[in-house]
C-alpha atoms as a PDB file:
ATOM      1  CA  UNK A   1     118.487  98.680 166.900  1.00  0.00           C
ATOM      2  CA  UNK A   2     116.921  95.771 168.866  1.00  0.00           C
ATOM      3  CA  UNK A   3     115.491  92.245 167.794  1.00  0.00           C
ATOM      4  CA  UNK A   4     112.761  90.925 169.985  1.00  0.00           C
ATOM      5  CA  UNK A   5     114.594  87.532 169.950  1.00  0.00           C
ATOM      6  CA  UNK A   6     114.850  86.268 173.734  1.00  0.00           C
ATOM      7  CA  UNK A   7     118.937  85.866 175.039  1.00  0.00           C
ATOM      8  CA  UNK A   8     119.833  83.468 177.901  1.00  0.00           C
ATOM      9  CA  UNK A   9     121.318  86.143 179.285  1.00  0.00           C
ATOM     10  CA  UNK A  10     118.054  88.095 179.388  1.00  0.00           C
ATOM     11  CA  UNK A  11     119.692  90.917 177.777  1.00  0.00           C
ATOM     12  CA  UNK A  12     118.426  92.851 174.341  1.00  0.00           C
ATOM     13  CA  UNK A  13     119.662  91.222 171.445  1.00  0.00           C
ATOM     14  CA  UNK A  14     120.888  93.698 168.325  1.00  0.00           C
ATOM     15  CA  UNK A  15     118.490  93.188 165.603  1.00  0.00           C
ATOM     16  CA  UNK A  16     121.665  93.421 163.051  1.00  0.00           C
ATOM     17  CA  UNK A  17     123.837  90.179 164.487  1.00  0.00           C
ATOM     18  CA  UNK A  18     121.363  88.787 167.235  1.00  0.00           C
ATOM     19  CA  UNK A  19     124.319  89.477 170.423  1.00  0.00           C
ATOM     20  CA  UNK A  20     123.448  91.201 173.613  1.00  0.00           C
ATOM     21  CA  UNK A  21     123.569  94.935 173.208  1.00  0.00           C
ATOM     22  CA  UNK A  22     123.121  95.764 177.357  1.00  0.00           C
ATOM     23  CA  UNK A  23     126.636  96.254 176.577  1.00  0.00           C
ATOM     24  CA  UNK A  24     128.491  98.846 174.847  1.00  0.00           C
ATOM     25  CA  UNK A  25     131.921  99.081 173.690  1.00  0.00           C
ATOM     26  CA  UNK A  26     134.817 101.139 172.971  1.00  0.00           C
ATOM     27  CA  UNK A  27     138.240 101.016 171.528  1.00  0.00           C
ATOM     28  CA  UNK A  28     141.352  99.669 174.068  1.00  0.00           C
ATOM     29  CA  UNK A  29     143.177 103.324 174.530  1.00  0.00           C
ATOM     30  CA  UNK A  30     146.873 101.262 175.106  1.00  0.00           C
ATOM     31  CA  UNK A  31     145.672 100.095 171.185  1.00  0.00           C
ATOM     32  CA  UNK A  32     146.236  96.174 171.644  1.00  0.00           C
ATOM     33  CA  UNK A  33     143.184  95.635 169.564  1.00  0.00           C
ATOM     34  CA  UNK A  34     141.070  95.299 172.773  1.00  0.00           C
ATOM     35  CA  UNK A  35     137.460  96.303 173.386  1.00  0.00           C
ATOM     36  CA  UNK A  36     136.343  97.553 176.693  1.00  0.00           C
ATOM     37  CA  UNK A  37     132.549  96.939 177.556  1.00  0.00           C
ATOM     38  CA  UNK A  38     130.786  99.208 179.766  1.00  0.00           C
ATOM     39  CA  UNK A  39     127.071  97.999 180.929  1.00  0.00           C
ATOM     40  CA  UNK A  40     124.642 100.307 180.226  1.00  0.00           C
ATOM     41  CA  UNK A  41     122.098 101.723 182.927  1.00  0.00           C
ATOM     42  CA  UNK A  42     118.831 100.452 181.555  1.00  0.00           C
ATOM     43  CA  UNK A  43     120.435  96.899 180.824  1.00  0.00           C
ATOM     44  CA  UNK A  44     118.412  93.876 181.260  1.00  0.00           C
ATOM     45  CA  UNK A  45     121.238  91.066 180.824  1.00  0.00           C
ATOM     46  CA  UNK A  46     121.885  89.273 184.404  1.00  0.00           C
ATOM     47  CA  UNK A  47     125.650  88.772 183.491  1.00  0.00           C
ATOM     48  CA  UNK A  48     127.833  91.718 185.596  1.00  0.00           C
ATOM     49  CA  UNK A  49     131.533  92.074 184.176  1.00  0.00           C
ATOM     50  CA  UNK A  50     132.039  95.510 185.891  1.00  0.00           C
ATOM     51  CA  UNK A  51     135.279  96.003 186.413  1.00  0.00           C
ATOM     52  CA  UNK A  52     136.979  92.897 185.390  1.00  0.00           C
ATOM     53  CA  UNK A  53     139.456  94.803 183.440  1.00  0.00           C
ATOM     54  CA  UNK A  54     139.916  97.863 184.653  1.00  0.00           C
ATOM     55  CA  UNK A  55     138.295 101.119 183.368  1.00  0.00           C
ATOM     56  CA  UNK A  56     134.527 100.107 184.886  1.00  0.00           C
ATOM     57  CA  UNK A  57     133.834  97.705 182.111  1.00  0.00           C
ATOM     58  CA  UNK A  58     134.560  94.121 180.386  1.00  0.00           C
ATOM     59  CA  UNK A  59     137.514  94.410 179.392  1.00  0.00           C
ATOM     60  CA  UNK A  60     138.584  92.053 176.004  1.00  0.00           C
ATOM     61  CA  UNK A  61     136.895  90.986 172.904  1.00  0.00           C
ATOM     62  CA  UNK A  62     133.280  90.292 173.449  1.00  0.00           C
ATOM     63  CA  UNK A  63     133.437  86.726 172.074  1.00  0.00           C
ATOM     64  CA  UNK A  64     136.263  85.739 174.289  1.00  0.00           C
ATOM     65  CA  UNK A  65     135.599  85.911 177.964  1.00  0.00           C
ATOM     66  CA  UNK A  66     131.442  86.123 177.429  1.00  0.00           C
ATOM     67  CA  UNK A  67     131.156  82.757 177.950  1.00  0.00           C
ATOM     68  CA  UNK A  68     127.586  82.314 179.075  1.00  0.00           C
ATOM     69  CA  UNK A  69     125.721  81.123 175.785  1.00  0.00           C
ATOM     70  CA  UNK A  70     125.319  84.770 174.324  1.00  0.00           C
ATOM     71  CA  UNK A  71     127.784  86.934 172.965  1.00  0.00           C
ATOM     72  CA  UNK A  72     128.748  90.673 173.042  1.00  0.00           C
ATOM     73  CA  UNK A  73     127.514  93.152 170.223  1.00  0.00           C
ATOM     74  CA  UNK A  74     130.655  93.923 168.794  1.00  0.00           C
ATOM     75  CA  UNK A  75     129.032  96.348 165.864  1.00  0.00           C
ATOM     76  CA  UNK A  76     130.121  99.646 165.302  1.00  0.00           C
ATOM     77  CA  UNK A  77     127.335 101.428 166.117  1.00  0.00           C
ATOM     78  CA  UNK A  78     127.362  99.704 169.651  1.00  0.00           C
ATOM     79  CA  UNK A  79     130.546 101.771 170.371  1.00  0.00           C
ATOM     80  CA  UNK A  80     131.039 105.076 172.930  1.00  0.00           C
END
């Protein structure tokens, strides 16, 4: 599930595509092809999104707005 490989953002990378997996996703419920990202309790990225779309998460595809030199696990076993 986890890589040891060390993320700028602090956070713990997926061991399947190397992206910060503090967050989790799930499915945009208007179905625009969205993801919302939730941060999970035990998360050790320094990034906080909370609520920047709505719904308590990050709100938007992980590679767009996660602009901070690591990217968003978007796999699908990183999902709600």
């Amino acid at each position: 599930m986890y890589s040891d490989t060390q993320l700028g953002c602090r956070g713990h990378a997926c061991a399947k595509c190397g992206y910060c997996r503090d967050w989790y996703w799930r499915p945009d419920p208007n179905g625009q092809g969205l993801k919302i990202y939730t941060k999970r309790p035990n998360a050790s990225c320094i990034y906080n999104h909370d609520g920047l779309g709505g719904l308590g998460g990050h709100y938007g595809h992980g590679h767009g707005f996660f602009n901070f030199g690591d990217c968003l696990c978007e796999c699908e076993d990183n999902q709600s």
